[in-house]
N, C-alpha and C. Protein backbone atom coordinates (compact mmCIF):
# COMPACT_ATOMS: atom_id res chain seq x y z
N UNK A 1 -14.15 -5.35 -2.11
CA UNK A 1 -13.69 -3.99 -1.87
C UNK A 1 -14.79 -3.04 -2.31
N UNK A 2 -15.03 -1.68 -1.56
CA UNK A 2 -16.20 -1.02 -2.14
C UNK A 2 -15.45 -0.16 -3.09
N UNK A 3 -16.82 0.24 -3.44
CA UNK A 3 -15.95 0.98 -5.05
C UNK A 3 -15.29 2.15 -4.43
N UNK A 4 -14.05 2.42 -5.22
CA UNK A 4 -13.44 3.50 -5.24
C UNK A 4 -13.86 4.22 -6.33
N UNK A 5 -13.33 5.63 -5.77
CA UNK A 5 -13.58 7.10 -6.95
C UNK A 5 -14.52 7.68 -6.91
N UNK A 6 -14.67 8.96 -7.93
CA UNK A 6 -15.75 9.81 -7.33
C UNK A 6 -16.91 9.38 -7.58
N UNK A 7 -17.91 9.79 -6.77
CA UNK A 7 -19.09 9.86 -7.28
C UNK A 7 -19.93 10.02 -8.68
N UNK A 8 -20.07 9.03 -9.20
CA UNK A 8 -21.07 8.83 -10.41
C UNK A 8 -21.88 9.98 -10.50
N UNK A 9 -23.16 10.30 -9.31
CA UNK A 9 -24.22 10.38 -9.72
C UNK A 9 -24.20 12.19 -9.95
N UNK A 10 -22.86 12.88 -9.53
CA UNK A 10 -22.26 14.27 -9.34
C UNK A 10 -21.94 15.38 -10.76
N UNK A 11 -23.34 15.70 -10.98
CA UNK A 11 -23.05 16.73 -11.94
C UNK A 11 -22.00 17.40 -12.39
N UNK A 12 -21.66 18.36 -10.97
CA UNK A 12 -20.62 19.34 -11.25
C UNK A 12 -19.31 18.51 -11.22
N UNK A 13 -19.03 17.41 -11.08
CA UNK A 13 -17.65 16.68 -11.35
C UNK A 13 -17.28 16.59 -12.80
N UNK A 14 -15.96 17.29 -12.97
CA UNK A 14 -15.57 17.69 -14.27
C UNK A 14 -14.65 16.13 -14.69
N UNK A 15 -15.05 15.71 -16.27
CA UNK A 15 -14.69 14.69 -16.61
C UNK A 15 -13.16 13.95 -16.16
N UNK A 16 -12.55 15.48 -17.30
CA UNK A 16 -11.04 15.28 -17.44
C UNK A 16 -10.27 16.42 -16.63
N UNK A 17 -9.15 16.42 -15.54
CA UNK A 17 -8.56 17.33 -14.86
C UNK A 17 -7.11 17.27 -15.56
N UNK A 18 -5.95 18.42 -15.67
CA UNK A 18 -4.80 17.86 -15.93
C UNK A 18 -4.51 18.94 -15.42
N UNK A 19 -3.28 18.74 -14.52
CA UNK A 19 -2.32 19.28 -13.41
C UNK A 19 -0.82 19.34 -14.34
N UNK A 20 -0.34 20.58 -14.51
CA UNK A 20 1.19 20.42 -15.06
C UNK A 20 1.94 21.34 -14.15
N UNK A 21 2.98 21.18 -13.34
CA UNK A 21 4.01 22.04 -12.89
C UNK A 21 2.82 22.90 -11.75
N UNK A 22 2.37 21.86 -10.57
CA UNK A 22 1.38 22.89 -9.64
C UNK A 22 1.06 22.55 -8.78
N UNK A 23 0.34 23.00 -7.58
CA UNK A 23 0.15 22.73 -6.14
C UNK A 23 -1.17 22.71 -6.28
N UNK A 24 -1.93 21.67 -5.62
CA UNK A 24 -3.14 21.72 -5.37
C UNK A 24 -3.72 20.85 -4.08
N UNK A 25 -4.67 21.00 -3.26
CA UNK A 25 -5.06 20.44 -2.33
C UNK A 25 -6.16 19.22 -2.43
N UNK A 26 -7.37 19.83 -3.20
CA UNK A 26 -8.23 18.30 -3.50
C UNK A 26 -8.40 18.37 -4.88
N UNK A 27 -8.56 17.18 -5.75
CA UNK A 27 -8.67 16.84 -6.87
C UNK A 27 -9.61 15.97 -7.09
N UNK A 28 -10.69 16.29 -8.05
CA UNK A 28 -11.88 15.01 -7.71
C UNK A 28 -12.77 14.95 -9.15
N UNK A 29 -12.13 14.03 -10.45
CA UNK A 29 -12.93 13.78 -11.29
C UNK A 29 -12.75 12.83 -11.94
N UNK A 30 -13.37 12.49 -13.11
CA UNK A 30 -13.53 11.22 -13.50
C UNK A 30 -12.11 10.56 -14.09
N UNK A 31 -10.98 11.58 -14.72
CA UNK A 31 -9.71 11.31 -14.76
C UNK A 31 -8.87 12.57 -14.36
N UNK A 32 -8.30 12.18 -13.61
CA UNK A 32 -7.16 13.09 -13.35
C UNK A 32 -5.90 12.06 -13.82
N UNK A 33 -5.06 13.51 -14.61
CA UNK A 33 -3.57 13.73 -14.94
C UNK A 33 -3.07 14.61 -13.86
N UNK A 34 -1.59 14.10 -13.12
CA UNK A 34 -1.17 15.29 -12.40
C UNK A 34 0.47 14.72 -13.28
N UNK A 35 1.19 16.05 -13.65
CA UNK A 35 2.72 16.08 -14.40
C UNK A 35 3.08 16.84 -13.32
N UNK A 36 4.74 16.36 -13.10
CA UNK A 36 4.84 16.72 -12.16
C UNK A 36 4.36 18.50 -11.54
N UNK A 37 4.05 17.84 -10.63
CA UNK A 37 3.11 18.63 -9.34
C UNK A 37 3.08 17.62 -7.84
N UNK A 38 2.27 18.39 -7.19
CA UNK A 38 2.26 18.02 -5.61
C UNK A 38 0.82 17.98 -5.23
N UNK A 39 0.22 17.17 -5.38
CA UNK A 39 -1.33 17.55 -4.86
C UNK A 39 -1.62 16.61 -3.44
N UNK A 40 -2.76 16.94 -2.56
CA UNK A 40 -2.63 15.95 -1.43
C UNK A 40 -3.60 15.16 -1.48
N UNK A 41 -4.62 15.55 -2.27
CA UNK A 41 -5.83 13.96 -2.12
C UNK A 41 -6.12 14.10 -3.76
N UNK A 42 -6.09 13.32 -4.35
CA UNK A 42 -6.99 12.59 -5.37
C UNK A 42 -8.11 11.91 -5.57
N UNK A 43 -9.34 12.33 -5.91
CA UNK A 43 -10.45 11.24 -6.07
C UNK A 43 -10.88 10.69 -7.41
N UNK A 44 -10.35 10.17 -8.05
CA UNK A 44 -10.84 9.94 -9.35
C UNK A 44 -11.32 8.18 -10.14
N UNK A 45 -12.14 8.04 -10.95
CA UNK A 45 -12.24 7.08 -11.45
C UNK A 45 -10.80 6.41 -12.01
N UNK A 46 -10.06 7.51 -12.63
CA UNK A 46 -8.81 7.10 -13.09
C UNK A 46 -7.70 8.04 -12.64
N UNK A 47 -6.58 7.54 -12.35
CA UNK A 47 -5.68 8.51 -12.18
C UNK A 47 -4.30 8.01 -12.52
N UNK A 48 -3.54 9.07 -13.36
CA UNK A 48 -2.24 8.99 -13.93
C UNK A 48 -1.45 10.03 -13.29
N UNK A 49 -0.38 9.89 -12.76
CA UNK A 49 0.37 10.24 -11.92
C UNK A 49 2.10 10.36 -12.54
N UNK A 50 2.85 11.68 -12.67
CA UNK A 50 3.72 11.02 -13.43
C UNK A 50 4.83 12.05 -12.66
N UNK A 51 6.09 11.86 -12.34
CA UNK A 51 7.07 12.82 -11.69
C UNK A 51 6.17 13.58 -10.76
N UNK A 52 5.76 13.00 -9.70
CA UNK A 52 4.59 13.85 -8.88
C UNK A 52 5.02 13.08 -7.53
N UNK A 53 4.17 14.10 -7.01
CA UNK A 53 3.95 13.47 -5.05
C UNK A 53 2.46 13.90 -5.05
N UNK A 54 1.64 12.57 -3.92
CA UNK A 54 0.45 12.84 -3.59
C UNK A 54 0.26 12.08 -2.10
N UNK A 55 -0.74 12.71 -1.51
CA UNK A 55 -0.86 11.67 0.11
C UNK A 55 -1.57 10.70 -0.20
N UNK A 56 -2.89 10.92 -0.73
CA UNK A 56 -3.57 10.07 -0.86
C UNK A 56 -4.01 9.74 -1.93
N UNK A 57 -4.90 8.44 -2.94
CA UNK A 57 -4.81 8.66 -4.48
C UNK A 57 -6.51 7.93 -4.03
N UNK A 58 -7.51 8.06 -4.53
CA UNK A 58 -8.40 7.09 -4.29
C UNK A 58 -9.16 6.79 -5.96
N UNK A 59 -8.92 5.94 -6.10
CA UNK A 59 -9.61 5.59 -7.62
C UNK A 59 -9.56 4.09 -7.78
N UNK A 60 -10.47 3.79 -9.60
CA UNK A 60 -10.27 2.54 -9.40
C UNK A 60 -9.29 1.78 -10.34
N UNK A 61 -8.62 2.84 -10.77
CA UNK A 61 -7.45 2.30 -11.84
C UNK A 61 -6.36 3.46 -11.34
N UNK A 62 -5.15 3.44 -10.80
CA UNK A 62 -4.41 4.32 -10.48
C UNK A 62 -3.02 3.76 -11.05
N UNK A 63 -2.23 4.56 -11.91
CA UNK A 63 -1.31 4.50 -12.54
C UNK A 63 -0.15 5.62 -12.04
N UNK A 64 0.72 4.99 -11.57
CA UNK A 64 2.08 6.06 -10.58
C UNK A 64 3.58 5.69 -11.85
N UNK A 65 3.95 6.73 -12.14
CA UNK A 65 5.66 6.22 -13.39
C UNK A 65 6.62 7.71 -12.28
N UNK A 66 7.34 7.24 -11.59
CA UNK A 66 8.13 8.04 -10.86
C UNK A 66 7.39 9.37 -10.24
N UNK A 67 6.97 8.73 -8.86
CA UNK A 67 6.08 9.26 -8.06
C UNK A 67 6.28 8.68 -6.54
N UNK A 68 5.55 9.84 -5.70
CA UNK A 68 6.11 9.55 -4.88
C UNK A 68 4.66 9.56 -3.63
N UNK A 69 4.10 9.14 -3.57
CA UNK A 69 2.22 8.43 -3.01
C UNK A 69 2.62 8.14 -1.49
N UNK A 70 1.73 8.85 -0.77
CA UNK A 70 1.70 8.41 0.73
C UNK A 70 0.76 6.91 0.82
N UNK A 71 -0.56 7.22 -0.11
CA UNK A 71 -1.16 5.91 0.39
C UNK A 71 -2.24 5.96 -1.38
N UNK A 72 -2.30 4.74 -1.41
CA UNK A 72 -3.23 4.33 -2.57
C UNK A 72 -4.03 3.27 -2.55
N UNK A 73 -6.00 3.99 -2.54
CA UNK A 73 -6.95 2.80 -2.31
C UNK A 73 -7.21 2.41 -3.74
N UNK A 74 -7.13 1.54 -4.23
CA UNK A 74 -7.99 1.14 -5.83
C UNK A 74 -8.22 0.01 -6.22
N UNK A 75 -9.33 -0.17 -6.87
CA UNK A 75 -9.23 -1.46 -7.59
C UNK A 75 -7.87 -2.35 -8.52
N UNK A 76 -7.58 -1.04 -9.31
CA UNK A 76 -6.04 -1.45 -9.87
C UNK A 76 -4.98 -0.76 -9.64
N UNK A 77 -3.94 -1.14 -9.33
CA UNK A 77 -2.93 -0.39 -9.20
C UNK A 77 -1.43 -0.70 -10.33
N UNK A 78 -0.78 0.39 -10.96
CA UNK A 78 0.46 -0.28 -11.24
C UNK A 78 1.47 1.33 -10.87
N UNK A 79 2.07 1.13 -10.46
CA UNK A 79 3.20 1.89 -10.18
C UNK A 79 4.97 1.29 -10.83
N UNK A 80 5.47 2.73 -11.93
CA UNK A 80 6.90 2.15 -12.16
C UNK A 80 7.67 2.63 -11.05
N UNK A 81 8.73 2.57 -11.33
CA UNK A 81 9.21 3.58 -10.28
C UNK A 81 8.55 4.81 -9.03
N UNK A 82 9.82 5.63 -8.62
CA UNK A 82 9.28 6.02 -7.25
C UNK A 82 9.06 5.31 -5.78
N UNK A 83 8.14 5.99 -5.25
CA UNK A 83 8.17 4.93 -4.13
C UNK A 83 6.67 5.29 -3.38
N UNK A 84 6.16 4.26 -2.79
CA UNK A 84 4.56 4.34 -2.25
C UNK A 84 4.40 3.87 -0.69
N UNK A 85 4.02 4.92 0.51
CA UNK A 85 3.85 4.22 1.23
C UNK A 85 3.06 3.42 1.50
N UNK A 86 1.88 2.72 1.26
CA UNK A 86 0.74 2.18 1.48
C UNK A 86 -0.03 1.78 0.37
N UNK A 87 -0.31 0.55 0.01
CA UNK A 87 -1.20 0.41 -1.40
C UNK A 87 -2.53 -0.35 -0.63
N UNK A 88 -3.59 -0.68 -0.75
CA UNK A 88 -4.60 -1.32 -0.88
C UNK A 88 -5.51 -1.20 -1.96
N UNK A 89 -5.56 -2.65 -2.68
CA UNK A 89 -6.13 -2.50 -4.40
C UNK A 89 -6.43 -4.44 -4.20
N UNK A 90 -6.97 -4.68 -5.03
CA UNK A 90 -7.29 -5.92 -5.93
C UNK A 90 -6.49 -6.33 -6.39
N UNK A 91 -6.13 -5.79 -7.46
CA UNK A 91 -4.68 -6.00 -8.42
C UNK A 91 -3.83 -4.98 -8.57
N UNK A 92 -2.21 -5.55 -8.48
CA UNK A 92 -1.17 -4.37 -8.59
C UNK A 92 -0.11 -4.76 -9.24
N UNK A 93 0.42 -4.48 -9.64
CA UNK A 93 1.66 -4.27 -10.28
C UNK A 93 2.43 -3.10 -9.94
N UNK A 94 3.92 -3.56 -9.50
CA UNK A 94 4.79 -3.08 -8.69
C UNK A 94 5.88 -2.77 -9.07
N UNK A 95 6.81 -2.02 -9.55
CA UNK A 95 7.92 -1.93 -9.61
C UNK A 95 8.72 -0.74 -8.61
N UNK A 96 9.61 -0.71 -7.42
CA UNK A 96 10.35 0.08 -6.84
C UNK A 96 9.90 -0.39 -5.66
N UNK A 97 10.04 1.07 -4.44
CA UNK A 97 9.82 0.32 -3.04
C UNK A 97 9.01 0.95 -2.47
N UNK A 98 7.99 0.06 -1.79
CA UNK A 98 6.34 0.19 -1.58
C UNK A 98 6.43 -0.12 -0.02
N UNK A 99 5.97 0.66 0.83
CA UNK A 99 5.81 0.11 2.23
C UNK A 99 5.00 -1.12 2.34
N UNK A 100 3.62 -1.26 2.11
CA UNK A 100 3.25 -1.88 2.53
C UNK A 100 2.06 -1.82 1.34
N UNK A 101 1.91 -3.36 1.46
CA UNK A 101 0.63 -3.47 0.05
C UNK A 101 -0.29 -4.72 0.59
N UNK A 102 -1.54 -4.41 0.29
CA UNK A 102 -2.69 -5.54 0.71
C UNK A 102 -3.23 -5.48 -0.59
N UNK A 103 -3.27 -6.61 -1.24
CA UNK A 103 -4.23 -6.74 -2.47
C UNK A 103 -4.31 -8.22 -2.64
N UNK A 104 -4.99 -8.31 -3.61
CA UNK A 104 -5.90 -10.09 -4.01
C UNK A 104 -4.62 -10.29 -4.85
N UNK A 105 -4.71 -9.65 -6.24
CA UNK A 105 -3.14 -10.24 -7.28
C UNK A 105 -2.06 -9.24 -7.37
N UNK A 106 -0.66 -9.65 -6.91
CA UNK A 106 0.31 -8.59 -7.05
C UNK A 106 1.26 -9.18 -7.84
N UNK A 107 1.41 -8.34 -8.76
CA UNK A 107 3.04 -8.67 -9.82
C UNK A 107 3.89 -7.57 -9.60
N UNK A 108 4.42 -8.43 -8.76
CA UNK A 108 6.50 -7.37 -8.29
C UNK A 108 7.22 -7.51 -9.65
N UNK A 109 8.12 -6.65 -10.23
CA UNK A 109 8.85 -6.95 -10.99
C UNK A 109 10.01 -6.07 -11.00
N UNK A 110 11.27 -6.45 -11.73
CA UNK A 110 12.90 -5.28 -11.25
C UNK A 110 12.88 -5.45 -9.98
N UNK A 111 12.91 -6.13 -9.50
CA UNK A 111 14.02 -6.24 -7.83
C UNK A 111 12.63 -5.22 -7.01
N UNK A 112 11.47 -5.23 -7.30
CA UNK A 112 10.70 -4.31 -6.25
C UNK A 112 11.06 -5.18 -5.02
N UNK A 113 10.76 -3.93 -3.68
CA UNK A 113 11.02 -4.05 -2.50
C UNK A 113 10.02 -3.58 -1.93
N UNK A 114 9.42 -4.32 -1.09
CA UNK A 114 7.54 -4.21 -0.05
C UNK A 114 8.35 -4.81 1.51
N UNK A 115 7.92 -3.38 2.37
CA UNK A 115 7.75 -3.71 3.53
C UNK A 115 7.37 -5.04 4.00
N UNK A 116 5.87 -4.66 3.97
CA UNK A 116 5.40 -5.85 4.25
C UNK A 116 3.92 -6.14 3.15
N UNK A 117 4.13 -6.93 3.10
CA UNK A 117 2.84 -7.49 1.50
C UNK A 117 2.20 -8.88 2.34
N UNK A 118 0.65 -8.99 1.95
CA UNK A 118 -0.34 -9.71 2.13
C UNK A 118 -1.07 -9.88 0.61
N UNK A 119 -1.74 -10.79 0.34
CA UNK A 119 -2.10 -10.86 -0.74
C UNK A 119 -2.45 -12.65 -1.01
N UNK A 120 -3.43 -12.99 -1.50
CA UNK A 120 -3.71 -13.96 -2.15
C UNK A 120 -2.61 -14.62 -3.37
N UNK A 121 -2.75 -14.01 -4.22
CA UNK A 121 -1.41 -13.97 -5.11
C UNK A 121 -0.01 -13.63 -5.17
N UNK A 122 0.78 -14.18 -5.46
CA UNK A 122 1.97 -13.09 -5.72
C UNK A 122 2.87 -13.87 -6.64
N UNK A 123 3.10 -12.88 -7.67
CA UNK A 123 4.12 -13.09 -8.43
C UNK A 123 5.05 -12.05 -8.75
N UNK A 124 6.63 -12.65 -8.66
CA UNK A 124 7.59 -11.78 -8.49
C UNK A 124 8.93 -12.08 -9.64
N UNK A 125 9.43 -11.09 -10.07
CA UNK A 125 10.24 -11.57 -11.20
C UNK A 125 11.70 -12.18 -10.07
N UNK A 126 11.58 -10.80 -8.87
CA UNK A 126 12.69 -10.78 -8.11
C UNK A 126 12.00 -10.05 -7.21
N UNK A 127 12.45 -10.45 -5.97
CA UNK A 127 11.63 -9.56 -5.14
C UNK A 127 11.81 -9.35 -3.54
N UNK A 128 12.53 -8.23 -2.47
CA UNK A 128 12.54 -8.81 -1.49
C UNK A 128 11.53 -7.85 -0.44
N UNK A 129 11.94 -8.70 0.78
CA UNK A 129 10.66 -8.39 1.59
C UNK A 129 10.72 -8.78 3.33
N UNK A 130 10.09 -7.88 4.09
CA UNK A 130 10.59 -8.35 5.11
C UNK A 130 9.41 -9.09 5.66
N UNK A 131 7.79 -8.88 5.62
CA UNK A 131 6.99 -9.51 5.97
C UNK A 131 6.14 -10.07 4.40
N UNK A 132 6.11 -11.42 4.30
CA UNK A 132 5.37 -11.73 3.29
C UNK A 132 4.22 -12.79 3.89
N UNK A 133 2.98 -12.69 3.85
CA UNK A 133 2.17 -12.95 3.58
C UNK A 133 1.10 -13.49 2.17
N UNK A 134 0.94 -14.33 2.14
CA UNK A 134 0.77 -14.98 0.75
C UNK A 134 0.14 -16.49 0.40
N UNK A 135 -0.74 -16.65 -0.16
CA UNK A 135 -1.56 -18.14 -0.43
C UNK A 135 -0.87 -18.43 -0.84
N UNK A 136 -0.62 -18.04 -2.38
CA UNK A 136 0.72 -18.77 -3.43
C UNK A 136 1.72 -17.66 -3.63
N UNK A 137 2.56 -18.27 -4.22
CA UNK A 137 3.84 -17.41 -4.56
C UNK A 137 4.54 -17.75 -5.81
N UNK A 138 4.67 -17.39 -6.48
CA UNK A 138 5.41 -17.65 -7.86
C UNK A 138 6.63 -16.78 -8.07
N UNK A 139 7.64 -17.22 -7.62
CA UNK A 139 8.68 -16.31 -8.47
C UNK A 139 9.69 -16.42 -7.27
N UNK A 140 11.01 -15.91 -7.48
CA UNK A 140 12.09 -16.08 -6.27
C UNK A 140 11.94 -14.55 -4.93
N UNK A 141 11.76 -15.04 -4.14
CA UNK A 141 11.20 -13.71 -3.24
C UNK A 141 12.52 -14.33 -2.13
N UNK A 142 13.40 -13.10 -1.70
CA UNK A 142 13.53 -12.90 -0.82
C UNK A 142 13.11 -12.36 0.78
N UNK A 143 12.83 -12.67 1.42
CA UNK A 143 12.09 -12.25 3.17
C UNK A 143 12.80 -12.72 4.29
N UNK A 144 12.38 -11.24 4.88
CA UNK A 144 13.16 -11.30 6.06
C UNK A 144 12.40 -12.21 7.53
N UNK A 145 10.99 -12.45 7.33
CA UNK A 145 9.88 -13.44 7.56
C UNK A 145 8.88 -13.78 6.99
N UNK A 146 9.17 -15.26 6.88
CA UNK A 146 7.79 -15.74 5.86
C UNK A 146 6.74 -16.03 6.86
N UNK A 147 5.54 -16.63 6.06
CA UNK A 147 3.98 -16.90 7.07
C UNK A 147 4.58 -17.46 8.57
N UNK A 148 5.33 -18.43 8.52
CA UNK A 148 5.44 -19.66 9.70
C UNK A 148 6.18 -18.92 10.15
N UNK A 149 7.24 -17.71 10.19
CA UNK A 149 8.13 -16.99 10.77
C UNK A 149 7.43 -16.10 12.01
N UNK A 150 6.48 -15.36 10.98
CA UNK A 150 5.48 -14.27 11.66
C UNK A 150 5.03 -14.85 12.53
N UNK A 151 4.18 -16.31 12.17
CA UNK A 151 3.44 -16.39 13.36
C UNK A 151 3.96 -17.37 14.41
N UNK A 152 5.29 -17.76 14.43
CA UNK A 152 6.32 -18.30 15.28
C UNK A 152 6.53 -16.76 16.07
N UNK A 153 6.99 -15.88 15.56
CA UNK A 153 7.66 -14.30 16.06
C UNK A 153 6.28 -13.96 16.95
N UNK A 154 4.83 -13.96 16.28
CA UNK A 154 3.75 -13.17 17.45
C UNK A 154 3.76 -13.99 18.55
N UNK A 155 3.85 -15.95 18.07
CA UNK A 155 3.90 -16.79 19.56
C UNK A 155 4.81 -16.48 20.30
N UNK A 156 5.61 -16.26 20.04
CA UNK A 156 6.70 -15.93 21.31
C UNK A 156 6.94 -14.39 21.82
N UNK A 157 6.50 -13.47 21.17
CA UNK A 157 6.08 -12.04 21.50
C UNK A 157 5.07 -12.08 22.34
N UNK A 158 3.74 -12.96 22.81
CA UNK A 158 2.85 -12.70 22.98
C UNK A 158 3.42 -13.62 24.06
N UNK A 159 4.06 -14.68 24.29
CA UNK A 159 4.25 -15.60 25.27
C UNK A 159 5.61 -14.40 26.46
N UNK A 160 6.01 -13.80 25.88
CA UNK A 160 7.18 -12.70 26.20
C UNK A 160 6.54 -11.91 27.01
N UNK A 161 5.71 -11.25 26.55
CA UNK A 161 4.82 -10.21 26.92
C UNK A 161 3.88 -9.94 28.34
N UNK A 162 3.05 -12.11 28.06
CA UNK A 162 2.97 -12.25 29.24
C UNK A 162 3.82 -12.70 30.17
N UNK A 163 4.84 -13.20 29.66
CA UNK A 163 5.97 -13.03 30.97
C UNK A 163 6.07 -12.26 31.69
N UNK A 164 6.55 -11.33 30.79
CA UNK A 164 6.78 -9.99 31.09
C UNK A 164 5.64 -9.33 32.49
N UNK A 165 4.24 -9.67 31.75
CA UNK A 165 3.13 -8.56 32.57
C UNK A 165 2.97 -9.63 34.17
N UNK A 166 3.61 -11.18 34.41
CA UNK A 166 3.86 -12.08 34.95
C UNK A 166 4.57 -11.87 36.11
N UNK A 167 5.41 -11.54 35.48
CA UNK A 167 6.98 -11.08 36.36
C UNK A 167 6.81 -9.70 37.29
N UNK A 168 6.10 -8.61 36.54
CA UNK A 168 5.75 -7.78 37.15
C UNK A 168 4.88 -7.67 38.06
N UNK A 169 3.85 -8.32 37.97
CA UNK A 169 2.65 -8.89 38.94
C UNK A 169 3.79 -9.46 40.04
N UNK A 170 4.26 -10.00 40.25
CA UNK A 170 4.79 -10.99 41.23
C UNK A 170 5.76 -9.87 41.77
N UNK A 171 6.86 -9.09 41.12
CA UNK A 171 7.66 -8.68 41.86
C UNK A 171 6.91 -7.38 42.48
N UNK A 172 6.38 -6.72 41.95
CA UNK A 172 5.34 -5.35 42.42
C UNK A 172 4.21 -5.04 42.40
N UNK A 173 3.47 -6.44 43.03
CA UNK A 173 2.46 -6.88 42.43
C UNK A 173 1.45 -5.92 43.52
N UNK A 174 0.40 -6.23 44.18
CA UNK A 174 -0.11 -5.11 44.96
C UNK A 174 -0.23 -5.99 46.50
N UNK A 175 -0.18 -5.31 47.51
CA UNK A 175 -0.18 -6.38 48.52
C UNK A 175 -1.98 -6.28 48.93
N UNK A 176 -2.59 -7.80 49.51
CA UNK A 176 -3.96 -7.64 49.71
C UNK A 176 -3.78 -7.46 51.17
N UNK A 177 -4.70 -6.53 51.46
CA UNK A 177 -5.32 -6.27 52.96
C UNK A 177 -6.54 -6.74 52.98
């Protein structure tokens, strides 16, 4: 993964930011705090996130405790509560319901709920899910399709499909002159 967060080599990037009770549009330093507030992009080496909403979070340690994240790139992730649409990180730790997460090690824990999750790892105290993707798995996961499901569901979507574009050819197909 390339590095996330701001720029190192950036003078005017102020160390520490802290956001309490406020609206802001870009945020970009070496730690940002946002209490609850609403901001839409984050760039930071670190970011703590707490009773807040953000679109985007980009750092390499991002910490969410009842929040509410459109999308989060980072090396680490842990989120308590709230809810996240989109994670991509290395390592995460999960608690609540996450659209969709791509990372190397994920620990679900409290009944978290993921769209759909990919990942090398996964360990789950409890956990359900409608697309799981996964090398190993440790822990009791509920899914609504596992690996052999998905790719049983694209073979026959894709075998459907060309039926489908099959059937149409033939019944309205073009006449040759």
């Amino acid at each position: 993964m390339n590095r996330t967060g701001p720029n190192q080599e950036d003078p005017s990037l102020p160390e520490v930011v802290n956001l309490n009770g406020t609206r802001a549009e870009n945020v970009a330093a070496e730690l940002v705090r946002v209490r609850r507030s609403l901001v839409r992009d984050i760039d930071a080496t670190e970011a703590e996130i707490h009773q807040s909403g953000a679109m985007l979070v980009n750092g390499e340690y991002v910490s969410a405790h009842s929040a509410v994240i459109g999308a989060i790139q980072s090396g680490a992730v842990t989120v308590n509560g709230g809810a996240v649409g989109f994670v991509q990180t290395q390592d995460a730790g999960l608690t609540g319901p996450v659209g969709a997460v791509v990372g190397d090690e994920v620990v679900l824990t409290d009944n978290a709920t993921v769209g759909v999750l990919a990942g090398n790892s996964v360990k789950a105290e409890h956990m359900r899910t409608v697309v799981l993707l996964a090398r190993n798995v440790e822990g009791p996961v509920e899914t609504a399709l596992n690996t052999r499901q998905v790719v049983l569901a694209s073979v026959v979507a894709g075998i459907a499909a060309g039926a489908v574009v099959l059937l149409g050819q033939v019944l309205f197909g073009r006449s040759k002159k």
